[in-house]
N, C-alpha and C. Protein backbone atom coordinates (compact mmCIF):
# COMPACT_ATOMS: atom_id res chain seq x y z
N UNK A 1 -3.66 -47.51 -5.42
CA UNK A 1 -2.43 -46.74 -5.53
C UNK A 1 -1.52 -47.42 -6.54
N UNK A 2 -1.00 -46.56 -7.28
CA UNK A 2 -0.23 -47.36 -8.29
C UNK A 2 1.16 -47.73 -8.00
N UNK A 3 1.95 -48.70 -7.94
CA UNK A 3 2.96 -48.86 -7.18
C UNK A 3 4.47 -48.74 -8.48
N UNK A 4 5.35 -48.25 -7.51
CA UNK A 4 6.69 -47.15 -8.14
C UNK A 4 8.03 -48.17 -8.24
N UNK A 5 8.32 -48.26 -9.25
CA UNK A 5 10.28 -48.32 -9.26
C UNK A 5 10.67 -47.20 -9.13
N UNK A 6 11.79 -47.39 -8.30
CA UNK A 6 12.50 -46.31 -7.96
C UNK A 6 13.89 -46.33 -8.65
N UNK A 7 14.29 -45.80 -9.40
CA UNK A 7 15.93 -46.40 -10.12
C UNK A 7 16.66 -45.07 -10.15
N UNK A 8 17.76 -44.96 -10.00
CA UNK A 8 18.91 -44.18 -9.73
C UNK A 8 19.95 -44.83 -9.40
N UNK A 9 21.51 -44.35 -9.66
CA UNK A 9 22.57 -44.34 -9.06
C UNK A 9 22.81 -44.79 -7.41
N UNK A 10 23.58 -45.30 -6.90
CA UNK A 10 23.86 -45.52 -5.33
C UNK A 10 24.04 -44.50 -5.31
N UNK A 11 23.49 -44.01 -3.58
CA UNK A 11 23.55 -42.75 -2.83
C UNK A 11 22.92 -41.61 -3.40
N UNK A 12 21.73 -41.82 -4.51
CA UNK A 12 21.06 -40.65 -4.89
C UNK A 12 19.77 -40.18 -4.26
N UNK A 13 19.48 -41.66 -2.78
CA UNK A 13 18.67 -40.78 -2.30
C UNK A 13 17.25 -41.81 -2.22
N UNK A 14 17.22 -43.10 -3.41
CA UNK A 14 16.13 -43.87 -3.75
C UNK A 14 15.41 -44.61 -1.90
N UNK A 15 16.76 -45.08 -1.05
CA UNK A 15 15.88 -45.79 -0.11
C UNK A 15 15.18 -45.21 0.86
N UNK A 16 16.16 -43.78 1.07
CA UNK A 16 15.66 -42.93 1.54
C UNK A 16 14.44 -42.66 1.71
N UNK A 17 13.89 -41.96 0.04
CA UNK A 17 12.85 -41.57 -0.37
C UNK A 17 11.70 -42.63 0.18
N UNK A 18 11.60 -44.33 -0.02
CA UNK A 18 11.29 -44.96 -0.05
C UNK A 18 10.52 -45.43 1.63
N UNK A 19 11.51 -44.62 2.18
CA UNK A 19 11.74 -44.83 3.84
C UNK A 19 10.41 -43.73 3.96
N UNK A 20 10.69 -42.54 3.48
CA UNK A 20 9.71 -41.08 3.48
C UNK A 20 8.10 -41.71 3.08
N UNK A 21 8.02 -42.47 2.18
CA UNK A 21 6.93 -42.35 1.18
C UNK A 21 6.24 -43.39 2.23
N UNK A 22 6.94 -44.44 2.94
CA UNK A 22 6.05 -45.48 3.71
C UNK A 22 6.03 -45.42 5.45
N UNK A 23 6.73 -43.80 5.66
CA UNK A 23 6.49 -43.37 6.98
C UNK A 23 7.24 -44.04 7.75
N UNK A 24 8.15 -44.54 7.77
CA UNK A 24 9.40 -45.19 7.88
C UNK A 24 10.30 -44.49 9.17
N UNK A 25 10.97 -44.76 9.57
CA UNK A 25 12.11 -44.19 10.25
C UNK A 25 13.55 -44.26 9.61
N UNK A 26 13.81 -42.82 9.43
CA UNK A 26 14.85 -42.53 8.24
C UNK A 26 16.72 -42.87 8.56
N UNK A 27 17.06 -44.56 8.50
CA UNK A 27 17.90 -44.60 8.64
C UNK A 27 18.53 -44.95 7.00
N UNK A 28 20.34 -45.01 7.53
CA UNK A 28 21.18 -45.54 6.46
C UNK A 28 21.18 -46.85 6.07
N UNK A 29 20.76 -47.42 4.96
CA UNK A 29 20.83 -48.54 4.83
C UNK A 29 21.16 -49.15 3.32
N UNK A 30 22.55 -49.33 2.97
CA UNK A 30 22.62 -49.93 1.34
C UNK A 30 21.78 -51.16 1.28
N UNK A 31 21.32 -50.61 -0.02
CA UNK A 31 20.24 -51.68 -0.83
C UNK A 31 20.86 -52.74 -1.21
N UNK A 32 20.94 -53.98 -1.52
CA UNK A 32 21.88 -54.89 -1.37
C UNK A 32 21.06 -55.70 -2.28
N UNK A 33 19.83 -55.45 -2.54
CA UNK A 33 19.15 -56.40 -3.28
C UNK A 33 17.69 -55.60 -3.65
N UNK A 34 16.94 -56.32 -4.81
CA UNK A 34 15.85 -55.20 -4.99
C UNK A 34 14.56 -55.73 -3.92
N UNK A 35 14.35 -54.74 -3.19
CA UNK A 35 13.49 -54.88 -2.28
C UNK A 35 11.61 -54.86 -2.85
N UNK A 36 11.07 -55.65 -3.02
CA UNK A 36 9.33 -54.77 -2.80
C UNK A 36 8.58 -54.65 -1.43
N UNK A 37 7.65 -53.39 -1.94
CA UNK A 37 6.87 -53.35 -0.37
C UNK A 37 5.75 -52.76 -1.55
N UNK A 38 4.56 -52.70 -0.90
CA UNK A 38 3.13 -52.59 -1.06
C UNK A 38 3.17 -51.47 -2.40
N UNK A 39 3.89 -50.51 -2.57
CA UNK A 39 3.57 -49.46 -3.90
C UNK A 39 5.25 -49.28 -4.14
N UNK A 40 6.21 -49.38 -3.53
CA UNK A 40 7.68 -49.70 -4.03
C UNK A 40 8.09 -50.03 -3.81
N UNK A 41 9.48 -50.43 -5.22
CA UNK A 41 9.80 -51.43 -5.45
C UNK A 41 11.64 -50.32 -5.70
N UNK A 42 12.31 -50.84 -4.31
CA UNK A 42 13.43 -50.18 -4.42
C UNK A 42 15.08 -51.02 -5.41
N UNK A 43 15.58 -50.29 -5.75
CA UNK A 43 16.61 -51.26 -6.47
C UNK A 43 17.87 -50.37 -6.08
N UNK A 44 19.13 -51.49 -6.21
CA UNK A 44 19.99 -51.19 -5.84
C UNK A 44 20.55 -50.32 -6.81
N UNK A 45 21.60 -49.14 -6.53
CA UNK A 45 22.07 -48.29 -7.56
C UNK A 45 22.99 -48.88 -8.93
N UNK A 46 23.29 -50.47 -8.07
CA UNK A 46 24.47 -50.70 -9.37
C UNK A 46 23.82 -51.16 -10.44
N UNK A 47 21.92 -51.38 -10.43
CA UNK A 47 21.80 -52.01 -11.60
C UNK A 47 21.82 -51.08 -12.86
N UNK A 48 21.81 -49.32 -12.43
CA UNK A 48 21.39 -48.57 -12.74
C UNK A 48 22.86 -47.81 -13.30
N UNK A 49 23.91 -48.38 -12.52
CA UNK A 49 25.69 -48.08 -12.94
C UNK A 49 25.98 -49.10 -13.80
N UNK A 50 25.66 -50.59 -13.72
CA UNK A 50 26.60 -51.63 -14.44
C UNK A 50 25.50 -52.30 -15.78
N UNK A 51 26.15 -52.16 -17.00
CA UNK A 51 25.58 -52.54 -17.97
C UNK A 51 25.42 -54.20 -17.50
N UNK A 52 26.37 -55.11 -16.90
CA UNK A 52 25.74 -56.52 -16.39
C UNK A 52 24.64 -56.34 -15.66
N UNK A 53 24.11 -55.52 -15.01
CA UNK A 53 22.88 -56.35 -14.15
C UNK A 53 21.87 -55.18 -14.96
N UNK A 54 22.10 -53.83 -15.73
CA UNK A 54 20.98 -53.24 -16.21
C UNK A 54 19.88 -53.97 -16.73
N UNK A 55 19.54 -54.94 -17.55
CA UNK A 55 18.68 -55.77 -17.96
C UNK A 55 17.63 -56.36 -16.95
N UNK A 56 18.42 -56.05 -15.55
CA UNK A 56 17.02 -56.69 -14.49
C UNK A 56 15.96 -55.60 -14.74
N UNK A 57 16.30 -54.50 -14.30
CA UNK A 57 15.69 -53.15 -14.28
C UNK A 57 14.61 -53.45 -15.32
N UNK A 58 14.42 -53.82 -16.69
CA UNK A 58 13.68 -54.06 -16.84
C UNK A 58 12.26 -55.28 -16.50
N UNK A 59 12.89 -56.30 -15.84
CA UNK A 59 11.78 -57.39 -15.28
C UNK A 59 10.77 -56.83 -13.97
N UNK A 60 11.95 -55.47 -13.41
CA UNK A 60 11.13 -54.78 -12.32
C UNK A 60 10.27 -53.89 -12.48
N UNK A 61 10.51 -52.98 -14.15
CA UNK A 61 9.83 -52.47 -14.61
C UNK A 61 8.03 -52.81 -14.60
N UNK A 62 8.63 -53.84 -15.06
CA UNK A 62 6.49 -54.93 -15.96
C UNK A 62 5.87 -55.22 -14.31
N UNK A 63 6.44 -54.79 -13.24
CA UNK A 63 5.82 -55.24 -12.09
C UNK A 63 5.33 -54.00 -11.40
N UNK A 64 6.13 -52.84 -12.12
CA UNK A 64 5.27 -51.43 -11.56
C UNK A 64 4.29 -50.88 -13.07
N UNK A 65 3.72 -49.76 -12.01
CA UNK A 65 3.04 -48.89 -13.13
C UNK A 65 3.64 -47.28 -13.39
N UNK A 66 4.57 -47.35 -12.23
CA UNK A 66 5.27 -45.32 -12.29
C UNK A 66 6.86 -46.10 -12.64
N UNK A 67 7.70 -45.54 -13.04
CA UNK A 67 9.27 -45.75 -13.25
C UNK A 67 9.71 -44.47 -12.60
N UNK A 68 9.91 -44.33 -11.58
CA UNK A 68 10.59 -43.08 -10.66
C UNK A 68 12.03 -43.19 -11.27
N UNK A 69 12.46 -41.77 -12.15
CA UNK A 69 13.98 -42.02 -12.36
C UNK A 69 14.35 -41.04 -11.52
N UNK A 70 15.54 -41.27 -10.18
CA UNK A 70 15.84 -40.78 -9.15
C UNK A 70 17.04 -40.05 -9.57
N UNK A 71 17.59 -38.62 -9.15
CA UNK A 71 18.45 -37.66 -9.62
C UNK A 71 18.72 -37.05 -8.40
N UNK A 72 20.19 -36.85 -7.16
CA UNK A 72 20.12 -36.18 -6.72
C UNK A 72 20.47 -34.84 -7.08
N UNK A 73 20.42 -33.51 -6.23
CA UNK A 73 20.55 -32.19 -7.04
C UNK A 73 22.16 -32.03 -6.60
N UNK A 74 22.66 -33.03 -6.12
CA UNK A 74 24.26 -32.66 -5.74
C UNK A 74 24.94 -33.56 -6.53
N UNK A 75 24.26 -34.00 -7.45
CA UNK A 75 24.90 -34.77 -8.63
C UNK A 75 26.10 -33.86 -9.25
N UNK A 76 27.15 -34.18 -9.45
CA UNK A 76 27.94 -33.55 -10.72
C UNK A 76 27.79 -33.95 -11.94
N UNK A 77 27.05 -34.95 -12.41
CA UNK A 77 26.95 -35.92 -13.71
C UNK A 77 25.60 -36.47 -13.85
N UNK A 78 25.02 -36.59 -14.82
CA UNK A 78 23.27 -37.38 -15.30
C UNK A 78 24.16 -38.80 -15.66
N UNK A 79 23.68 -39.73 -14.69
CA UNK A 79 23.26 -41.42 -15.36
C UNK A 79 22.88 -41.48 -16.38
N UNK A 80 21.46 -40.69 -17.06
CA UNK A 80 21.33 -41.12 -18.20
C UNK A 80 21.30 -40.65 -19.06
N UNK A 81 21.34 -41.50 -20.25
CA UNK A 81 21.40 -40.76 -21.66
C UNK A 81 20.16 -39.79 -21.68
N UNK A 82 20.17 -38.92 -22.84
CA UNK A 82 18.81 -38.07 -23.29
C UNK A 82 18.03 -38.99 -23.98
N UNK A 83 16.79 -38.82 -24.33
CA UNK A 83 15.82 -39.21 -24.60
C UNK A 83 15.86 -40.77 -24.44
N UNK A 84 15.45 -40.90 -23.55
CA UNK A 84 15.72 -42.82 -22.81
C UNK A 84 13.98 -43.02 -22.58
N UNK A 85 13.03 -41.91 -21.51
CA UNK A 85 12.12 -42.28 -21.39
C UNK A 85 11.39 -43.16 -22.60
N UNK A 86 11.07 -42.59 -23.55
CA UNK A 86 10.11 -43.28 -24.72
C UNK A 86 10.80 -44.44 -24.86
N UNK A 87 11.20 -45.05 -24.68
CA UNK A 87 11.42 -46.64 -24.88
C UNK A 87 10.78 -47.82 -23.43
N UNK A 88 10.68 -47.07 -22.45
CA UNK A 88 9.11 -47.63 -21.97
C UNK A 88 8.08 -47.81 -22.07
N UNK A 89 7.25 -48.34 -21.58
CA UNK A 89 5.74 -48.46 -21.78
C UNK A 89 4.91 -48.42 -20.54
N UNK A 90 5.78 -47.75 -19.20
CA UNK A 90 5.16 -47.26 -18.41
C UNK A 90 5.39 -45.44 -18.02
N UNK A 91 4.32 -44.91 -16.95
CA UNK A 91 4.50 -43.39 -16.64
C UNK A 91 5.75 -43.53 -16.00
N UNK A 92 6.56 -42.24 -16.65
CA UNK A 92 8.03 -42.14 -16.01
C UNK A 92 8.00 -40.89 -15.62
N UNK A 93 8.72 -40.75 -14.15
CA UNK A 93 9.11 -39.50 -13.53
C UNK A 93 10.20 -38.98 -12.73
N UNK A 94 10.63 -38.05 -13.02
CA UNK A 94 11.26 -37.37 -12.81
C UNK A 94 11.58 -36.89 -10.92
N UNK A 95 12.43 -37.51 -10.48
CA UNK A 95 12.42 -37.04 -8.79
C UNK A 95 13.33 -36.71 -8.34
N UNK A 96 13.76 -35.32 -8.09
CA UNK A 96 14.80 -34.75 -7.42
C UNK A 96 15.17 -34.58 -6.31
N UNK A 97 15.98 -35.53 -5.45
CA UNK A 97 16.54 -35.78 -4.51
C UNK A 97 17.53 -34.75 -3.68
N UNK A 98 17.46 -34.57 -2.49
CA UNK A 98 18.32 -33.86 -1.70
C UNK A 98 18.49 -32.70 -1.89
N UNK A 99 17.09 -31.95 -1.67
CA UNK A 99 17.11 -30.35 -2.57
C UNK A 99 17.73 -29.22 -1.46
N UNK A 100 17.41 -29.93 -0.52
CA UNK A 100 18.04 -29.07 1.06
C UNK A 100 19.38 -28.99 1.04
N UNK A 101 20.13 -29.74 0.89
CA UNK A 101 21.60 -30.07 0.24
C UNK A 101 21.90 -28.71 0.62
N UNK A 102 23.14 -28.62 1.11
CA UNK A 102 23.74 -27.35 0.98
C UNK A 102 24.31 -26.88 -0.05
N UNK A 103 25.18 -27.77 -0.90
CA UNK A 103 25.54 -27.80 -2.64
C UNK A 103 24.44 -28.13 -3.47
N UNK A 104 23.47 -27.99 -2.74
CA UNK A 104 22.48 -28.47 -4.35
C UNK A 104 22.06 -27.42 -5.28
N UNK A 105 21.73 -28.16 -6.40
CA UNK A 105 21.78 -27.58 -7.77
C UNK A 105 20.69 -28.33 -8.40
N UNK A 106 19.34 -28.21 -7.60
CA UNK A 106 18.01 -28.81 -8.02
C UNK A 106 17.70 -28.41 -9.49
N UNK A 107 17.44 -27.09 -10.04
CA UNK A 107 17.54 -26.69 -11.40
C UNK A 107 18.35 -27.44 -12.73
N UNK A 108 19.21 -27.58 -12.06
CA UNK A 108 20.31 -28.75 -12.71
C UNK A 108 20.08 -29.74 -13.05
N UNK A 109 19.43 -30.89 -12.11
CA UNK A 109 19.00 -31.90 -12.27
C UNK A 109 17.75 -32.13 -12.87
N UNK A 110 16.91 -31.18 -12.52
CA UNK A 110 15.80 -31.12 -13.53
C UNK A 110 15.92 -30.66 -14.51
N UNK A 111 16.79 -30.33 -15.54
CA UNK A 111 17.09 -30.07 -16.74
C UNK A 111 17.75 -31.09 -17.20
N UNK A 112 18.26 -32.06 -16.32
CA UNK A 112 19.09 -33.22 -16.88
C UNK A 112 17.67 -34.42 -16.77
N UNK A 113 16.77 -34.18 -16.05
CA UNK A 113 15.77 -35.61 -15.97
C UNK A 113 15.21 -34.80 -17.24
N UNK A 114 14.68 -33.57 -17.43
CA UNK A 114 14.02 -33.27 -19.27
C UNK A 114 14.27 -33.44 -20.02
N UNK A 115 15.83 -33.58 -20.05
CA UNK A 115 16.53 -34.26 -21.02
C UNK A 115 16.39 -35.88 -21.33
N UNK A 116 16.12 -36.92 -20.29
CA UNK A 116 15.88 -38.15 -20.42
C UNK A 116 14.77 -38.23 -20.75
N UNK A 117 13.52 -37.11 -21.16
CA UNK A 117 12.27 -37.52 -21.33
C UNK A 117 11.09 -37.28 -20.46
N UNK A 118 11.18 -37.16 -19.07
CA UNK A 118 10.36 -36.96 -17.85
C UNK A 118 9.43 -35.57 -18.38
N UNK A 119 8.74 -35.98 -18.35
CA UNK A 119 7.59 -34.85 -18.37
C UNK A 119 6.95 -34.14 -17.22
N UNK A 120 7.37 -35.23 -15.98
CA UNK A 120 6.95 -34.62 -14.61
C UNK A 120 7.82 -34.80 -13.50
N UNK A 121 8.48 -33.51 -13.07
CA UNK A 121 9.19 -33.81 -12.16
C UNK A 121 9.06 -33.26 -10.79
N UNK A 122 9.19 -33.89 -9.81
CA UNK A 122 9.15 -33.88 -8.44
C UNK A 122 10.45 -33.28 -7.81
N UNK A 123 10.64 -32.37 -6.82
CA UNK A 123 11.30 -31.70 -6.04
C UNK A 123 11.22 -32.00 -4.83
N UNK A 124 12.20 -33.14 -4.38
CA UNK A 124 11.86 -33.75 -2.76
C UNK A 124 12.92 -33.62 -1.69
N UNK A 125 12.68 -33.28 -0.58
CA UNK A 125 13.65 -33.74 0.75
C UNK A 125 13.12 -34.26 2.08
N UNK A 126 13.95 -35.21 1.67
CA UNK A 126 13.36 -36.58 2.89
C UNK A 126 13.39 -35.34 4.16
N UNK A 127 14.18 -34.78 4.77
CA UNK A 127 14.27 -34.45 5.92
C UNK A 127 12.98 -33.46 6.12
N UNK A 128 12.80 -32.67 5.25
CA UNK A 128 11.73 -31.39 5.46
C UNK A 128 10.67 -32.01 5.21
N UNK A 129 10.59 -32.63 4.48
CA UNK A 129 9.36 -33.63 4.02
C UNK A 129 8.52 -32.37 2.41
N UNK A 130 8.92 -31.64 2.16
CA UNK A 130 9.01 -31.20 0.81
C UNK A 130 8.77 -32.25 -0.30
N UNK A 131 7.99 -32.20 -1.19
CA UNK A 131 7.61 -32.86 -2.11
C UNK A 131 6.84 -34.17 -2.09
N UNK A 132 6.97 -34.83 -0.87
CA UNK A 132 6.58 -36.18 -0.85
C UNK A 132 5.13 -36.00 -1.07
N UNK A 133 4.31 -35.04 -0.53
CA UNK A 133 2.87 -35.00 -0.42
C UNK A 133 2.09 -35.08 -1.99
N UNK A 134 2.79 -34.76 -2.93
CA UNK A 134 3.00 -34.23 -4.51
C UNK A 134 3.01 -35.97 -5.11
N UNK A 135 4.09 -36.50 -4.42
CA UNK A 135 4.26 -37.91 -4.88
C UNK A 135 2.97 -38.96 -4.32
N UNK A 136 2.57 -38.62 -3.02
CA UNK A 136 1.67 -39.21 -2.96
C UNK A 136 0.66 -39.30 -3.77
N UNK A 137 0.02 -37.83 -4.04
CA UNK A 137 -0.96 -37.77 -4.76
C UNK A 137 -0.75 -38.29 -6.43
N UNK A 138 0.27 -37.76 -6.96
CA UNK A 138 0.28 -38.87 -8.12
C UNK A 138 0.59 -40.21 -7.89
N UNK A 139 0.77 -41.38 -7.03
CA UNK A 139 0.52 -42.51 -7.11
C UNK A 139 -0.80 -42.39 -6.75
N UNK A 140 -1.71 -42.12 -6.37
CA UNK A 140 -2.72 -42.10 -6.05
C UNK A 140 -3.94 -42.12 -6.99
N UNK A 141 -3.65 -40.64 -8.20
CA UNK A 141 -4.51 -40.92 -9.14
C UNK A 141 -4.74 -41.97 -9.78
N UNK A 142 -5.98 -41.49 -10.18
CA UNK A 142 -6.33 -42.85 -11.35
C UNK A 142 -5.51 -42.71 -12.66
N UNK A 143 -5.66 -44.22 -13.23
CA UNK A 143 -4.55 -43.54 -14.66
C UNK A 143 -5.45 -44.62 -15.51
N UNK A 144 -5.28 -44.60 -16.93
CA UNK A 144 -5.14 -45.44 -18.00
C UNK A 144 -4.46 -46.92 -17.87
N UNK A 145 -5.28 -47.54 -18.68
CA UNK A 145 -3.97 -48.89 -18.23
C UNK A 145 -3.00 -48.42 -19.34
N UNK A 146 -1.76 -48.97 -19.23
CA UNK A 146 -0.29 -48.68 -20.08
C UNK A 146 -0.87 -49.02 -21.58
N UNK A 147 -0.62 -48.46 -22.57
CA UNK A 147 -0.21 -49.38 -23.86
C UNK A 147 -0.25 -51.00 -24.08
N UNK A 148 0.50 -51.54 -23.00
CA UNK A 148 0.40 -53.20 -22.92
C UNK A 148 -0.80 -53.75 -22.81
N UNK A 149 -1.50 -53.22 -21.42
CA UNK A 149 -2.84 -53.45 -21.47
C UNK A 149 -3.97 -53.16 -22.22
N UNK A 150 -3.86 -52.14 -22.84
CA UNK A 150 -4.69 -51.72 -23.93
C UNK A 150 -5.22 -52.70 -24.82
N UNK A 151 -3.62 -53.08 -25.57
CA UNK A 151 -3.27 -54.21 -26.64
C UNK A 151 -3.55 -55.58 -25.92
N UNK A 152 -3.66 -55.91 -25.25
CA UNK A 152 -3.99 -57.04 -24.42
C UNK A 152 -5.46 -56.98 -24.77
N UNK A 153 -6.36 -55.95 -24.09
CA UNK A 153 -8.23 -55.76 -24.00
C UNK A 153 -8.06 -55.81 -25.24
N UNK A 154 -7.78 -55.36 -26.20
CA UNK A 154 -8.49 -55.56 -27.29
C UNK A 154 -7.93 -56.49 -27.84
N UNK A 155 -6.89 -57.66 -27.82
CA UNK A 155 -6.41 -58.82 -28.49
C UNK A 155 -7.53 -59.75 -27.79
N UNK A 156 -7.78 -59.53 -26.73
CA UNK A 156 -8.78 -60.24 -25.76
C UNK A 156 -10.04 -60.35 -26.48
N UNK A 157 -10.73 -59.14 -26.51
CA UNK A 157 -12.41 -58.15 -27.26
C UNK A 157 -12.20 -59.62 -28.53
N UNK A 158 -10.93 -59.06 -29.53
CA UNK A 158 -11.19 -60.08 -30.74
C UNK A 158 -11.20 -61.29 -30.69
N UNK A 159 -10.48 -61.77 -29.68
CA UNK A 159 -10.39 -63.57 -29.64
C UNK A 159 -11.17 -63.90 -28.39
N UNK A 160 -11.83 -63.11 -28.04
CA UNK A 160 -13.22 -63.67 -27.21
C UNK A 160 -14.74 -63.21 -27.16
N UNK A 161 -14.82 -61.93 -28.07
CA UNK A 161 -16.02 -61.41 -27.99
C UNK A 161 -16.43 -60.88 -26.56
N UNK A 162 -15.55 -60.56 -25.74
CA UNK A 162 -16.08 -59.78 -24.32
C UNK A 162 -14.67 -59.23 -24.00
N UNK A 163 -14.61 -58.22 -23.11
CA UNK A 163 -13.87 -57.44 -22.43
C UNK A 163 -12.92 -58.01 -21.93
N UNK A 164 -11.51 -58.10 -21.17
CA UNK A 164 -11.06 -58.61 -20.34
C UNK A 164 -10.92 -58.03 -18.85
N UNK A 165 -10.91 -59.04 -18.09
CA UNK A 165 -10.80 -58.04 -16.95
C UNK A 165 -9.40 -58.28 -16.05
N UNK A 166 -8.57 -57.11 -16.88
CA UNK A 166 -7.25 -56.73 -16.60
C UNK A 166 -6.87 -55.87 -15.36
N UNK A 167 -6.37 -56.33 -13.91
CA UNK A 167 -6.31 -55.56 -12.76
C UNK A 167 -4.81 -56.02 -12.45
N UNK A 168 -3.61 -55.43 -12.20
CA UNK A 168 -2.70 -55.42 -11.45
C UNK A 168 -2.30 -56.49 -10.41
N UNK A 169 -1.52 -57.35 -10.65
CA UNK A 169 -1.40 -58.30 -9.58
C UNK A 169 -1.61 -57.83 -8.24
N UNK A 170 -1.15 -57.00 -7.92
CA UNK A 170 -1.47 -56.67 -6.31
C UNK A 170 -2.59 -55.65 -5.96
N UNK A 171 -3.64 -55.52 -6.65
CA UNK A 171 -4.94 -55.43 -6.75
C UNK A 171 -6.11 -55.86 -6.83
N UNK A 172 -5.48 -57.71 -7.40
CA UNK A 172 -6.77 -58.90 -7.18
C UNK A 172 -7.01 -59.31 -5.77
């Protein structure tokens, strides 16, 4: 299973989700620090609000293989800029939070994650359990290794004459 950052804003929904995806019992709980567990890797919303701690977000990045960018649909405002995805080098997606919402405006938010780049987006609510089954199955597939790894096997192939054998830290 390929394991997920989850990044969004506080209160958009990330621990929640996180709570859903590992069968959890769905309480309130601020993230206070970036948590890992077996396929995610939850982070707190301010790294994702404050240009001082944004720069972690990336060290948590190189430790997943999905970048979940989290959007609830009762957002009034997109976190992020447009076209942000392509400056990764992992699969990024698109996950829309709190679609049950009585104010939600799911359509909305998925026009604002297309705008950051997401090519695939997810429609979820923790309570109904809507979408999660969708998320499972894409951590699940098989994928390509990233770009990094690619360039790695074959810097490897030339300066050793054999393959490397490149597996995911929490896969050895």
């Amino acid at each position: 299973m390929r394991r997920m950052v989850l990044v969004g804003r506080s209160e958009c929904g990330k621990t929640t989700l996180k709570q859903v995806l590992r069968g959890e019992r769905i309480t309130y709980k601020k993230t206070q620090y970036v948590s890992q567990y077996d396929c995610i890797i939850d982070m707190p919303g301010e790294y994702a609000e404050n240009l001082d701690l944004a720069h972690a977000i990336d060290l948590y990045v190189a430790e997943a293989d999905v970048v979940g960018i989290v959007l609830s649909a009762t957002e009034p405002y997109s976190l992020y800029p447009p076209n942000v995805t392509p400056l990764g080098n992992r699969d990024e997606i698109g996950i829309v939070t709190k679609i049950d919402h009585w104010c939600a405006d799911p359509e909305q938010a998925a026009r604002w994650l297309r705008l950051t780049g997401c090519k695939k987006i997810f429609f979820t609510s923790a309570y109904t359990g809507e979408g999660i089954d969708e998320i499972v199955k894409f951590l699940e597939e098989e994928h390509e290794l990233c770009p990094v790894g690619q360039i790695m096997d074959k810097m490897h192939q030339e300066s050793f004459k054999k393959p490397a054998k490149l597996k995911p830290y929490h896969l050895q």
